[in-house]
N, C-alpha and C. Protein backbone atom coordinates (compact mmCIF):
# COMPACT_ATOMS: atom_id res chain seq x y z
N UNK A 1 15.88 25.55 -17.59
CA UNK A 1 17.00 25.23 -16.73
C UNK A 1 17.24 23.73 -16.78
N UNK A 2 18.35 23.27 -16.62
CA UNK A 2 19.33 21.73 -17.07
C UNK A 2 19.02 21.27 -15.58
N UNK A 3 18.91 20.33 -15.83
CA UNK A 3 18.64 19.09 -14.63
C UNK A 3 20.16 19.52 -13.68
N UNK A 4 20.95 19.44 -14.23
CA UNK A 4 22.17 19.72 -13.39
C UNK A 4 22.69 20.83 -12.87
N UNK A 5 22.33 21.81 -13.82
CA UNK A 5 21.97 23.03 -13.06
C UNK A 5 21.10 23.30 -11.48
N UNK A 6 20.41 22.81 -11.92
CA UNK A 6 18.93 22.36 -10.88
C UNK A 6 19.87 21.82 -9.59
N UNK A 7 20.24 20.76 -9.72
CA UNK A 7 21.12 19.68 -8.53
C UNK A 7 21.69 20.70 -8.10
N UNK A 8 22.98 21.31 -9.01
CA UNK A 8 24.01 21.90 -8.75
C UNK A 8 23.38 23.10 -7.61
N UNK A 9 22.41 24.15 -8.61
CA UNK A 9 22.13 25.09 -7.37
C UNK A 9 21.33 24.32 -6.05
N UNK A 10 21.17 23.47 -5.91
CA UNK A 10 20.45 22.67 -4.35
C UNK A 10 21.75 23.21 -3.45
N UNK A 11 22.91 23.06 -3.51
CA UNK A 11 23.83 22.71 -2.87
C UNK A 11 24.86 24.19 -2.92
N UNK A 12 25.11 24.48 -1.77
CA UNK A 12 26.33 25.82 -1.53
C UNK A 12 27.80 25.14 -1.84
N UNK A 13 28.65 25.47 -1.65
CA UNK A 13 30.05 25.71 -2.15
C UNK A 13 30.26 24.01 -0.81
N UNK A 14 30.16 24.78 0.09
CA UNK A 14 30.49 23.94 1.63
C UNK A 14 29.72 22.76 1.30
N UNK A 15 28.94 22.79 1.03
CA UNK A 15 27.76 21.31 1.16
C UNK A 15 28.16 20.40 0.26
N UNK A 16 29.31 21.29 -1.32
CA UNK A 16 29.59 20.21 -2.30
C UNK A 16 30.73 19.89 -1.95
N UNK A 17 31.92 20.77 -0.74
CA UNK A 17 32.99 19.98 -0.58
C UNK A 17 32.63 18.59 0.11
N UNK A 18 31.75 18.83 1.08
CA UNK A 18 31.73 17.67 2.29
C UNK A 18 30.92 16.36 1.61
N UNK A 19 30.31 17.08 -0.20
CA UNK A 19 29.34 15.48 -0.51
C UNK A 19 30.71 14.94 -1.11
N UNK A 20 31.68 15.78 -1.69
CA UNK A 20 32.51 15.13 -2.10
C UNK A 20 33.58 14.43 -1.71
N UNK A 21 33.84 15.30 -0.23
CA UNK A 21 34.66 14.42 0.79
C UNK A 21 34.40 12.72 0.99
N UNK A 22 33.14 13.15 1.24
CA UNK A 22 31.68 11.76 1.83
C UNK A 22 32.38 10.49 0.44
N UNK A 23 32.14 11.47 -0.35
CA UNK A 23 32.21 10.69 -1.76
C UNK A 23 33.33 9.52 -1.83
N UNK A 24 34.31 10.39 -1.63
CA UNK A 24 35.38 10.07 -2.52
C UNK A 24 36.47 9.48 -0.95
N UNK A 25 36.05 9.63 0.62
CA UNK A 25 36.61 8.74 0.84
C UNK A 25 37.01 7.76 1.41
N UNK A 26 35.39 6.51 0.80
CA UNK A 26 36.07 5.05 0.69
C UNK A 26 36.80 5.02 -0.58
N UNK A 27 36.75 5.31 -1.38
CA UNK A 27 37.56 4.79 -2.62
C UNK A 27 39.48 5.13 -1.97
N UNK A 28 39.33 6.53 -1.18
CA UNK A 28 40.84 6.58 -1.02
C UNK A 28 40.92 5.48 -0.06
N UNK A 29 40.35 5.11 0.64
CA UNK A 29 40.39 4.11 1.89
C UNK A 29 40.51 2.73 1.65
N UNK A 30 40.07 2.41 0.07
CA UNK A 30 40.24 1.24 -0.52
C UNK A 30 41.22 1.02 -0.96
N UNK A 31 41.97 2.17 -1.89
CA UNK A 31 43.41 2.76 -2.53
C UNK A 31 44.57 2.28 -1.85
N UNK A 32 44.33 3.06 -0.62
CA UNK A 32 45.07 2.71 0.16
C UNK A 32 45.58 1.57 1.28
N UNK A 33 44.17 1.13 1.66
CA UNK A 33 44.65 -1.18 1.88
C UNK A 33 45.19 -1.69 0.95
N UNK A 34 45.01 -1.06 -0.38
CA UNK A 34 45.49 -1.81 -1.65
C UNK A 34 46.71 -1.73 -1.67
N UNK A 35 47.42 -0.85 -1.13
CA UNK A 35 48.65 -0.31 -1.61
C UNK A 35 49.55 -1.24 -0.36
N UNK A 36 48.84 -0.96 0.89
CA UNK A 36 49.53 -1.32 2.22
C UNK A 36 49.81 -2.83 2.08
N UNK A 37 48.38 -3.48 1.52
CA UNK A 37 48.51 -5.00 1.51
C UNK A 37 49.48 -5.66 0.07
N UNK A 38 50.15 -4.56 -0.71
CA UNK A 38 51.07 -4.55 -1.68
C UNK A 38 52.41 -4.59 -1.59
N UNK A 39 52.61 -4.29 -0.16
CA UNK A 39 54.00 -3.60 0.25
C UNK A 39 55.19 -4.84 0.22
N UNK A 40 56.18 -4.91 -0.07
CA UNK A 40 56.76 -5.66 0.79
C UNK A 40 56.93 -6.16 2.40
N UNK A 41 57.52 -7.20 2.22
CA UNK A 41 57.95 -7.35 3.67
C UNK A 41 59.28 -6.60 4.20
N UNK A 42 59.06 -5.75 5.10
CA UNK A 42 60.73 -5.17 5.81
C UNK A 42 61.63 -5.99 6.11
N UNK A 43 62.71 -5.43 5.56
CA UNK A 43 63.83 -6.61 6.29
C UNK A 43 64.27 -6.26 7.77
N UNK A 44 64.92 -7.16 8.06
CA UNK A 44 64.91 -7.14 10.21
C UNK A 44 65.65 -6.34 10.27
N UNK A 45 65.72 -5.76 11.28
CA UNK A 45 66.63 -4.57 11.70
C UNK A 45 67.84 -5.44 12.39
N UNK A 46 68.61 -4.77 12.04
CA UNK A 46 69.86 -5.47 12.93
C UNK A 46 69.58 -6.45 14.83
N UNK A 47 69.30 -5.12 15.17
CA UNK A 47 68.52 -6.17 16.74
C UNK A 47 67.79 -7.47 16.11
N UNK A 48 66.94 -7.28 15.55
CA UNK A 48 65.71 -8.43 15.60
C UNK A 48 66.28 -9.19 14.85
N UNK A 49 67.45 -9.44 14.35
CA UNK A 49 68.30 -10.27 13.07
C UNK A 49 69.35 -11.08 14.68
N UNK A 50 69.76 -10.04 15.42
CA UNK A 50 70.75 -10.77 16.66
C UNK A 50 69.83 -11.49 17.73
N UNK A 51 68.17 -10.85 18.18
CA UNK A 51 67.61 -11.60 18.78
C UNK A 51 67.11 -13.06 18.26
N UNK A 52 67.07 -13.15 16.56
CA UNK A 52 66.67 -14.60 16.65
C UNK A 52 67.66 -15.33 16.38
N UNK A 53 69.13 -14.47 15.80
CA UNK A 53 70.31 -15.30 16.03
C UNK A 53 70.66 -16.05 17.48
N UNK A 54 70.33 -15.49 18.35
CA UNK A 54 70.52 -15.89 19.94
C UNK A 54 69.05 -17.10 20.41
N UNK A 55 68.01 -16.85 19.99
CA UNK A 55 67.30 -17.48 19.95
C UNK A 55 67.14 -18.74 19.12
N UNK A 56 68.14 -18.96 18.15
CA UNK A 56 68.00 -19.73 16.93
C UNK A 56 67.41 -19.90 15.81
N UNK A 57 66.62 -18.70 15.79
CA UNK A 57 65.83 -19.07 14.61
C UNK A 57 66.50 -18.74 13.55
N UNK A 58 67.19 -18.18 13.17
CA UNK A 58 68.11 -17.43 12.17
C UNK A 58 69.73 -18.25 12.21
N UNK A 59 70.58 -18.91 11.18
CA UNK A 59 71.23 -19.21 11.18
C UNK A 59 72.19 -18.37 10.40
């Protein structure tokens, strides 16, 4: 019997979703700051474009 065989039967169906859950997610958790801290900046919404017109910051 193969070493991986061996591993493989240690573990039920359920036990390999949740090592793989476990697994796999910081990497989505990394993926995804990556992506967020990628984004553009939004442009102002009409209000927040008239509040700093009134305020001045916006000419």
């Amino acid at each position: 019997m193969s070493t991986v065989s061996t591993v493989v039967g240690l573990f039920s169906s359920v036990e390999c979703a949740y090592l793989g859950l476990f697994l796999a997610a910081p990497v989505l958790v990394a993926v995804a700051g990556w992506l967020a801290s990628r984004r553009e900046p939004e442009e102002m919404t009409a209000r927040q474009a008239r509040e700093a017109r009134e305020a001045g910051g916006a000419r």
